[in-house]
Protein backbone atom coordinates (compact mmCIF):
# COMPACT_ATOMS: atom_id res chain seq x y z
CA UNK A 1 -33.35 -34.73 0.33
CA UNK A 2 -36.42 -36.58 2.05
CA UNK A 3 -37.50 -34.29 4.93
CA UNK A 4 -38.26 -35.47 8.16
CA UNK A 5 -42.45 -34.68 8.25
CA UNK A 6 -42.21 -36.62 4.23
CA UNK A 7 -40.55 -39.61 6.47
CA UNK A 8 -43.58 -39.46 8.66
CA UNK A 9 -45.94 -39.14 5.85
CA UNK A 10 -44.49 -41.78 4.54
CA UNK A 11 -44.72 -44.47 7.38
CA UNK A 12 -48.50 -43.14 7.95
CA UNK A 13 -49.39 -44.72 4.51
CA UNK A 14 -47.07 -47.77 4.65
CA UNK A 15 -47.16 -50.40 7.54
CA UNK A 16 -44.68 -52.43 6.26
CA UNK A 17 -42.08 -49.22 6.40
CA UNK A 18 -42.95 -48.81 10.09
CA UNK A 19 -41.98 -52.60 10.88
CA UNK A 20 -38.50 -52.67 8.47
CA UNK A 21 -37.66 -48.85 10.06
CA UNK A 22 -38.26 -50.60 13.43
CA UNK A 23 -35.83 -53.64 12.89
CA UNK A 24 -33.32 -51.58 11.19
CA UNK A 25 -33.39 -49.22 14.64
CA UNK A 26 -33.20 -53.04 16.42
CA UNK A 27 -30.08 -53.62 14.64
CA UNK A 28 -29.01 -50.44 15.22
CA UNK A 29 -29.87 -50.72 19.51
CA UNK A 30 -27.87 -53.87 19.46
CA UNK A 31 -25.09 -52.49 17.55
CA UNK A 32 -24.62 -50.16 20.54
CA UNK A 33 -25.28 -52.81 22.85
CA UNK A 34 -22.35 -55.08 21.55
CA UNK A 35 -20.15 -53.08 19.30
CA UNK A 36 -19.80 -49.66 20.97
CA UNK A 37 -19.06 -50.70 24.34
CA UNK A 38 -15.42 -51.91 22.72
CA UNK A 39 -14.16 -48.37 22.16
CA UNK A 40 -14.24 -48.00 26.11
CA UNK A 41 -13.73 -51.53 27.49
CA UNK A 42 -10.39 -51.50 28.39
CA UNK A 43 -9.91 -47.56 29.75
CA UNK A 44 -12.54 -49.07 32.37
CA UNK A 45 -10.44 -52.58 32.70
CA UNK A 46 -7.37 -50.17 33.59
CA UNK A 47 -10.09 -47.99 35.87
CA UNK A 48 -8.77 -45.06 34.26
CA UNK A 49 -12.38 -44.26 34.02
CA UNK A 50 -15.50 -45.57 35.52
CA UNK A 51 -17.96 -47.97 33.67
CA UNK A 52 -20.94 -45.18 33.66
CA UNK A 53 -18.33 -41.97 32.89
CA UNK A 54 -17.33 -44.14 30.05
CA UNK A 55 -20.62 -45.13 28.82
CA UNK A 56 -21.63 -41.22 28.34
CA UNK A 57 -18.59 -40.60 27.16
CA UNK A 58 -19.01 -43.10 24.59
CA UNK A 59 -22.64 -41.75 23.84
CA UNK A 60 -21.34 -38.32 23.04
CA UNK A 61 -18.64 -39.65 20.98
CA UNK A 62 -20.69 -41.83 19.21
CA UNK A 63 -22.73 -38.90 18.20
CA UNK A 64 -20.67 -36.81 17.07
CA UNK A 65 -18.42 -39.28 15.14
CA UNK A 66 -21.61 -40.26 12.77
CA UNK A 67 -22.55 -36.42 12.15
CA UNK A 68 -18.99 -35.14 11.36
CA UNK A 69 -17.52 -38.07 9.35
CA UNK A 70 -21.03 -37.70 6.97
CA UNK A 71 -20.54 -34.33 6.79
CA UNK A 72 -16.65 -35.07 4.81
CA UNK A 73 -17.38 -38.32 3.48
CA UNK A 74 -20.12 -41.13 3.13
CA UNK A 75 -18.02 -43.53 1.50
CA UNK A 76 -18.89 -46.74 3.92
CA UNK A 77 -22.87 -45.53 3.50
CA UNK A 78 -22.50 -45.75 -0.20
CA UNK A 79 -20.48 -49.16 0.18
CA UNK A 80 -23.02 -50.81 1.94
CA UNK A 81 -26.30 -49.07 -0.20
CA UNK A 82 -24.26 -50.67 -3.17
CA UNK A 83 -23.56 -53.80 -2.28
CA UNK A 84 -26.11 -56.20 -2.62
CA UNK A 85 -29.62 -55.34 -5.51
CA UNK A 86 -33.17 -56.55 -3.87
CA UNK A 87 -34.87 -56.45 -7.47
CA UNK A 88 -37.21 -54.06 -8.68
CA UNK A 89 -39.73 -55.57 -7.14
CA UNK A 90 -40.31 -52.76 -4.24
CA UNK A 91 -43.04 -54.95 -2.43
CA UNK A 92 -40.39 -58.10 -2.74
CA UNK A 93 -37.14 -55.84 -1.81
CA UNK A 94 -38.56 -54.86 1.20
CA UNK A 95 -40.00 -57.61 2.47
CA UNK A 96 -36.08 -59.10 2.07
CA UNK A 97 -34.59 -56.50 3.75
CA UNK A 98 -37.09 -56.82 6.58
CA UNK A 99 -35.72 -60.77 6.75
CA UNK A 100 -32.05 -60.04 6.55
CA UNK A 101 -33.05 -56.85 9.87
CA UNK A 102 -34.70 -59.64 11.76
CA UNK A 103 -32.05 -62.25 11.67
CA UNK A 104 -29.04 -60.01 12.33
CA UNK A 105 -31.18 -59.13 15.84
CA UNK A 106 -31.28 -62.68 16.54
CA UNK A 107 -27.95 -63.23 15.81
CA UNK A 108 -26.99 -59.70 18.09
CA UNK A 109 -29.44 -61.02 20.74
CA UNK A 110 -27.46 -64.51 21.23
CA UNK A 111 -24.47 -62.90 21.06
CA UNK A 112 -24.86 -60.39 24.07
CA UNK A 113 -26.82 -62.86 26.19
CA UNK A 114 -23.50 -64.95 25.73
CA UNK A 115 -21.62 -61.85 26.11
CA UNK A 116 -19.28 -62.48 22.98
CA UNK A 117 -18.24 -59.34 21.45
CA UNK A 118 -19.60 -60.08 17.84
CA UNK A 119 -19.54 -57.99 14.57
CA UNK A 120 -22.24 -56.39 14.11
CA UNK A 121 -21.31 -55.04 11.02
CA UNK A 122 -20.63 -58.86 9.25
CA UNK A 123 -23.86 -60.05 10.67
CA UNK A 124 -25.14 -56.57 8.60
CA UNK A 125 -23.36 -57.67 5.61
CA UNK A 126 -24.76 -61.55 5.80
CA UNK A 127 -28.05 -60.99 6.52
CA UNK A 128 -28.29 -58.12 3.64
CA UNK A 129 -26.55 -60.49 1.63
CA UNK A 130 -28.41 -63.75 2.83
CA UNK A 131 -31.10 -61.63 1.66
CA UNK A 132 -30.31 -60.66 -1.51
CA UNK A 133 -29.22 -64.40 -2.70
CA UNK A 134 -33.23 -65.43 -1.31
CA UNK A 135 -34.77 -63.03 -3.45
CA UNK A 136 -32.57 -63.52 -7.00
CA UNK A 137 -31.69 -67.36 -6.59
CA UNK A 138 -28.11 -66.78 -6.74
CA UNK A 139 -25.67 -63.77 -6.72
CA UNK A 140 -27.15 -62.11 -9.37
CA UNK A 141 -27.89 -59.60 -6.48
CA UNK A 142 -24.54 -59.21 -4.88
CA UNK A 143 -22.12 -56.57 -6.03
CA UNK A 144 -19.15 -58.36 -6.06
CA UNK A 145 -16.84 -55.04 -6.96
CA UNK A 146 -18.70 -53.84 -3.48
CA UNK A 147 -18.53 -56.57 -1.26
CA UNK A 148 -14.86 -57.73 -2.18
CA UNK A 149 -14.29 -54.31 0.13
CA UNK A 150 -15.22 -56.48 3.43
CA UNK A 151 -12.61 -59.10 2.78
CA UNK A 152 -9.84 -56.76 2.29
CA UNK A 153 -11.30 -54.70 5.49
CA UNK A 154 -10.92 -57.87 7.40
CA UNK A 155 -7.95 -58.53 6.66
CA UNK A 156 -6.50 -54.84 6.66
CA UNK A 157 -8.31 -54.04 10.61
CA UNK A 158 -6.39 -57.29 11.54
CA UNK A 159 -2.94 -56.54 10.73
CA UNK A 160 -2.96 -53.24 11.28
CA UNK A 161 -4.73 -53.36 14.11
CA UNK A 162 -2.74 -55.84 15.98
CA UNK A 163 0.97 -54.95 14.28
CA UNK A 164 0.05 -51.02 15.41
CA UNK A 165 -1.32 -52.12 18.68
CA UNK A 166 2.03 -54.26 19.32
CA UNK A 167 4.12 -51.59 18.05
CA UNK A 168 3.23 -48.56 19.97
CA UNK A 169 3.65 -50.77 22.91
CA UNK A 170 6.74 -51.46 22.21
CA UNK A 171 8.11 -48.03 21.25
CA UNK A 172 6.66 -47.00 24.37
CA UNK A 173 7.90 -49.47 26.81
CA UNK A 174 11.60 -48.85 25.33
CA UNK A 175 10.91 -44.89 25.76
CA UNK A 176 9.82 -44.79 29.40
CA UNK A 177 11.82 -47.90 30.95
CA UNK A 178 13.40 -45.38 33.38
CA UNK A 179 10.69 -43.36 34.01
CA UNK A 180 8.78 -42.73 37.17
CA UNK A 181 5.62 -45.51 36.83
CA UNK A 182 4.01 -43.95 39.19
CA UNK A 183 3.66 -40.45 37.08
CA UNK A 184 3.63 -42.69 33.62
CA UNK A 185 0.57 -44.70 34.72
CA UNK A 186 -1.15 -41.28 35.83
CA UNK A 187 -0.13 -39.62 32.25
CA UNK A 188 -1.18 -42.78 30.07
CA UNK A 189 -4.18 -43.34 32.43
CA UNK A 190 -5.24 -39.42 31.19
CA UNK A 191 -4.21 -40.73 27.50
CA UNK A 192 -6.17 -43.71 27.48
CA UNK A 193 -9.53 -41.84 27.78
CA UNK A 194 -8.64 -39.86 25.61
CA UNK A 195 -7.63 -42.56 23.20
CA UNK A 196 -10.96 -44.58 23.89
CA UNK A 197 -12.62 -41.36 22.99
CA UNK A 198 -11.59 -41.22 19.73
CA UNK A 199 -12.27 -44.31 19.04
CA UNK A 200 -15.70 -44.05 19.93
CA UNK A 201 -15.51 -41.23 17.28
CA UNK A 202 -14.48 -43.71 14.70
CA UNK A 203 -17.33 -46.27 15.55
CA UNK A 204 -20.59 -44.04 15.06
CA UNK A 205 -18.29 -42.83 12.07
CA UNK A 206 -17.74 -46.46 10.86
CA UNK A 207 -20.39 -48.11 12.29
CA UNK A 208 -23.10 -45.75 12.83
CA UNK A 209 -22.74 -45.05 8.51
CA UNK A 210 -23.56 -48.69 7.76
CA UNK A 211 -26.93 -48.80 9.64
CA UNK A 212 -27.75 -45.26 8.71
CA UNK A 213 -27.06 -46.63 5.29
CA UNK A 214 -29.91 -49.51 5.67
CA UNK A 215 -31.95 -47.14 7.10
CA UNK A 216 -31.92 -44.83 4.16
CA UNK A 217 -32.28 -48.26 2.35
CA UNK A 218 -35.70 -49.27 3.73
CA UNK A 219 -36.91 -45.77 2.73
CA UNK A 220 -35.50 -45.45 -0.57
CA UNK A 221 -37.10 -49.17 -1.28
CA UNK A 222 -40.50 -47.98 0.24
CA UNK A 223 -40.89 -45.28 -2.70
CA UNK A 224 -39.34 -47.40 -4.89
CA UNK A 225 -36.13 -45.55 -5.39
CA UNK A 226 -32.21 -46.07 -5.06
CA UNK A 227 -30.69 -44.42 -2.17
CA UNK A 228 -28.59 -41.78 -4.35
CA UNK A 229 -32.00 -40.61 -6.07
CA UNK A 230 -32.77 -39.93 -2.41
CA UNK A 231 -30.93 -36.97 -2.26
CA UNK A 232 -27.85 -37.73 0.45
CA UNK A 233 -28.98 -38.67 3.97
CA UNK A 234 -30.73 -35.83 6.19
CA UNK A 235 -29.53 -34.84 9.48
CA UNK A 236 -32.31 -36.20 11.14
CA UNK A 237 -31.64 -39.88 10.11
CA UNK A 238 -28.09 -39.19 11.38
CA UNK A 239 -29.72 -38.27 14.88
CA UNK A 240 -32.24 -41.04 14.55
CA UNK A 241 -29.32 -43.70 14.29
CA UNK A 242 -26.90 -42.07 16.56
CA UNK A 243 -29.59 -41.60 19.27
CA UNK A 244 -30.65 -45.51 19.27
CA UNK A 245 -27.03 -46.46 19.29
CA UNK A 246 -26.50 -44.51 22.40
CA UNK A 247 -29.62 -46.06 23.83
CA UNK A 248 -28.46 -49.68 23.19
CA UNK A 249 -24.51 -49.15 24.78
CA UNK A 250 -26.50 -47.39 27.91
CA UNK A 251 -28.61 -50.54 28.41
CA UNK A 252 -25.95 -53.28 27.34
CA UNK A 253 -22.71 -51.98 27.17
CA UNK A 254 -21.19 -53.08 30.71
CA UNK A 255 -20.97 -56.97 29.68
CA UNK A 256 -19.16 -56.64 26.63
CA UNK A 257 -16.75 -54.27 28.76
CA UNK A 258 -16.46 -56.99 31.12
CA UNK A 259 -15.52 -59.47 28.29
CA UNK A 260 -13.11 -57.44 26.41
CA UNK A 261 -11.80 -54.89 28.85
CA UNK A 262 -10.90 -57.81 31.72
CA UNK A 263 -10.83 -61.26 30.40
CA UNK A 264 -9.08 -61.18 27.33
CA UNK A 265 -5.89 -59.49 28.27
CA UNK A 266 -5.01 -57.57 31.74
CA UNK A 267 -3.88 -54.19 30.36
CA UNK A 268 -1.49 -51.80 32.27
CA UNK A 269 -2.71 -48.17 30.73
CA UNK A 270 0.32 -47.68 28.28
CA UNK A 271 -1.07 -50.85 26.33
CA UNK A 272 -4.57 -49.26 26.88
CA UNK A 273 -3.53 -46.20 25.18
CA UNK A 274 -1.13 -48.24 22.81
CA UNK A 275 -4.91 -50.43 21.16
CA UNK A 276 -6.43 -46.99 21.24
CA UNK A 277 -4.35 -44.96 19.00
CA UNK A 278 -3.95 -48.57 16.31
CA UNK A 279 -7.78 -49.04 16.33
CA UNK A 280 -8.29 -45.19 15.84
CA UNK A 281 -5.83 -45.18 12.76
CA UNK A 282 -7.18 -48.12 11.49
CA UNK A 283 -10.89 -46.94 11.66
CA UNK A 284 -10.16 -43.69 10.05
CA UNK A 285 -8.07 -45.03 7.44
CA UNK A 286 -10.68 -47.96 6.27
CA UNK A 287 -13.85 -44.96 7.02
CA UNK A 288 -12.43 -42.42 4.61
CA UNK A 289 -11.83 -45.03 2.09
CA UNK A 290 -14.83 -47.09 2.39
CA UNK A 291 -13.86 -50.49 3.64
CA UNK A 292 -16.79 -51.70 6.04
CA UNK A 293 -14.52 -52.89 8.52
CA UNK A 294 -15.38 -54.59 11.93
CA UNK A 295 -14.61 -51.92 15.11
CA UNK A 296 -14.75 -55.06 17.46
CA UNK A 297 -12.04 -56.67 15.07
CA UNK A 298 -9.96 -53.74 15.27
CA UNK A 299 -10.17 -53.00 19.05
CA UNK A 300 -9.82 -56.47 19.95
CA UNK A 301 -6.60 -57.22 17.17
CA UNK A 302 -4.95 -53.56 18.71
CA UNK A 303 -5.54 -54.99 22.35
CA UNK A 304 -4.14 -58.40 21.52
CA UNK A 305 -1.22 -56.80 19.77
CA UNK A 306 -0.84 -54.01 22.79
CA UNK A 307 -0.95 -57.19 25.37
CA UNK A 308 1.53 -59.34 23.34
CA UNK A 309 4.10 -56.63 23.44
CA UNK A 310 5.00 -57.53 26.79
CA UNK A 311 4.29 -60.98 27.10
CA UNK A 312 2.22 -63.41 24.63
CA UNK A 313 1.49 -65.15 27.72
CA UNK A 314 -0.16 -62.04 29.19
CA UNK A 315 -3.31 -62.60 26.16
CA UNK A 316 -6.00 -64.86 26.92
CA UNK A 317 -5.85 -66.86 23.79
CA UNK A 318 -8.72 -69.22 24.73
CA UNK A 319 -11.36 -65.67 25.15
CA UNK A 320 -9.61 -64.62 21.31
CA UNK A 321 -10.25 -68.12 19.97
CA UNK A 322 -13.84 -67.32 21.36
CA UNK A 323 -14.22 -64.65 19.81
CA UNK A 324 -12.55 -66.14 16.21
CA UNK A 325 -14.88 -68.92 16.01
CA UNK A 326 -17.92 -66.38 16.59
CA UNK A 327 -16.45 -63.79 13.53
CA UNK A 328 -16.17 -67.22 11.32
CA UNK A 329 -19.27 -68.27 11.95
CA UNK A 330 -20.82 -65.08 11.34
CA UNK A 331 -20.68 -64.64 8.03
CA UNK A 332 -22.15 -67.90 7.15
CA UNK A 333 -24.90 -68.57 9.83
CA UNK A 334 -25.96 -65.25 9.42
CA UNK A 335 -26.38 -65.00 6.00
CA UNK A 336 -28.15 -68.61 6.52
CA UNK A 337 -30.85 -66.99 8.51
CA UNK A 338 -31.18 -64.02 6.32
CA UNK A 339 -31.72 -66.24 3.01
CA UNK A 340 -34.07 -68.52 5.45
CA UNK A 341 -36.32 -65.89 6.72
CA UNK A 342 -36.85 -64.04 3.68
CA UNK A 343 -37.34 -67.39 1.21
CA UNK A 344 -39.94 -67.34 4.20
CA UNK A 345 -41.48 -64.25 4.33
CA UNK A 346 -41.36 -63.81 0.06
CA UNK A 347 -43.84 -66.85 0.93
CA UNK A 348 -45.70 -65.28 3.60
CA UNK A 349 -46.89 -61.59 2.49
């Protein structure tokens, strides 16, 4: 297993590592920026907790999340490692990789400045696979068997996501209808921090895996080597990611909180708690088995379901449509710039 001072070495005699290890980190800032503020958005739209209390606690989470779920399984790393094949041409691969890095930042850029809560991880999976179709002139790059895993994510983070989220609202709106609501809004208000907490957890372990994963990548390509001959993935490339992450929901995190945790749905804290607990479930469940799901799909399907529970009227359809159109287009304008910007760069250096 590559050792941290080897890393260094490493970058030292390679310039072109130090740029791809620099826009993989981008990705990885913007991830944090965008994606990681959903676990807390709407405990702070219910002001169970405040926007900076959250924001830490979403740091710590974060953290930890990444280092434990590694430590039992690396099943999404491996998914995303395997999934596309940049050639054996190490100069070539990582040049491509370098493309697909730069173009999911652009595509994270726009969609913060906008302040649409966008995938991350599909932009991840276009651009690598934009990528991989610019460098082999067709799909003789993609691992089908691999990336047939994000379409059954998709779909699986949906439904689960927003039939749990609707659910658990339900069960607990039938449960409590004669209880207090004073003393039920100050117990689910406790819960729902708790709940956004663990799914914070389930991001850096979700999320946090698949740009760890492309980290590993641009080092493994750099000494011309697959990621398994690497040896695993060290602790320190676990802190590396997790530590950028945290940096990117500290500096970006409050507008996507503000989209998801206010405009799309007014929560009461039961139906905070109630997305929690479904987007938790459905994390760990797709994590353990490997299916690079969305966490902004999942949060924002369990808070759509938690909202409709009560009232379909209560969801602001027109901020979901939003948010629909930007997952759809993802995938192919993405991908688009990835292919683009390495056909350029193959050209280039």
């Amino acid at each position: 297993m590559i050792s941290f001072s080897d890393f260094l070495g490493m970058l030292s005699g390679n310039p072109f590592l130090v740029v791809t290890i620099a826009l993989v980190l981008g990705t990885i800032f913007v991830n944090g920026a965008t994606d990681a503020a959903n676990a807390i958005a709407e405990a702070v739209g219910t002001r169970s907790i405040g926007v900076n209390a959250a924001i830490a606690m979403s740091v710590v989470c974060n953290f930890v999340g990444l280092v434990a779920m590694t430590a039992v399984s690396t099943a999404v790393a491996d998914t995303i490692s395997g999934m596309v094949d940049f050639g054996g041409d190490a100069h070539a691969a990582m040049i491509a990789l370098a493309a697909a890095t730069v173009g999911i930042v652009v595509w994270g850029l726009g969609a913060w400045v906008f302040g649409i809560p966008t995938s991350e991880s599909h932009a991840l999976i276009a651009g690598l696979t934009g990528a991989a179709l610019a460098v082999h002139g067709g799909l003789g790059g993609v691992n089908m068997a691999e990336w047939i895993k994000v379409v059954y994510g998709l779909v699986f983070s949906t439904v689960l996501g927003f039939g749990a989220g609707w659910l658990f609202a339900w069960i607990i709106q039938k449960v409590c209808q004669n209880v207090n609501r004073i003393r039920a809004d100050e117990t689910f208000g406790r819960l729902q921090v708790l709940g956004s907490a663990f799914v914070a957890l389930m991001h850096g372990a979700q999320d946090g895996q698949k740009f760890m994963s492309t980290a590993m990548l641009a080092i493994a390509l750099s000494a011309n080597m697959s990621v398994a001959e690497m040896g695993g993935f060290p602790l320190w490339i676990e802190i590396l990611c997790a530590a950028v992450m945290a940096i990117g929901t500290g500096v970006g995190g409050k507008r996507i909180i503000k989209k998801v945790g206010t405009e799309m749905v007014r929560l009461e804290k039961y139906q905070g708690f109630s997305a929690s607990i479904s987007a938790t479930i459905s994390l760990l469940i797709a994590t353990l088995t490997g299916l690079p799901v969305s966490t902004t799909h999942a949060k924002t399907a369990a808070i759509m379901g938690a909202g409709a529970a009560k009232n379909v009227r209560s969801v602001n359809w027109g901020v979901a449509k939003e948010m629909l159109y930007t997952w759809l287009f993802t995938f192919p304008g993405c991908g688009v710039i990835g292919y683009a910007l390495a056909r350029l760069f193959l050209v280039i250096f």
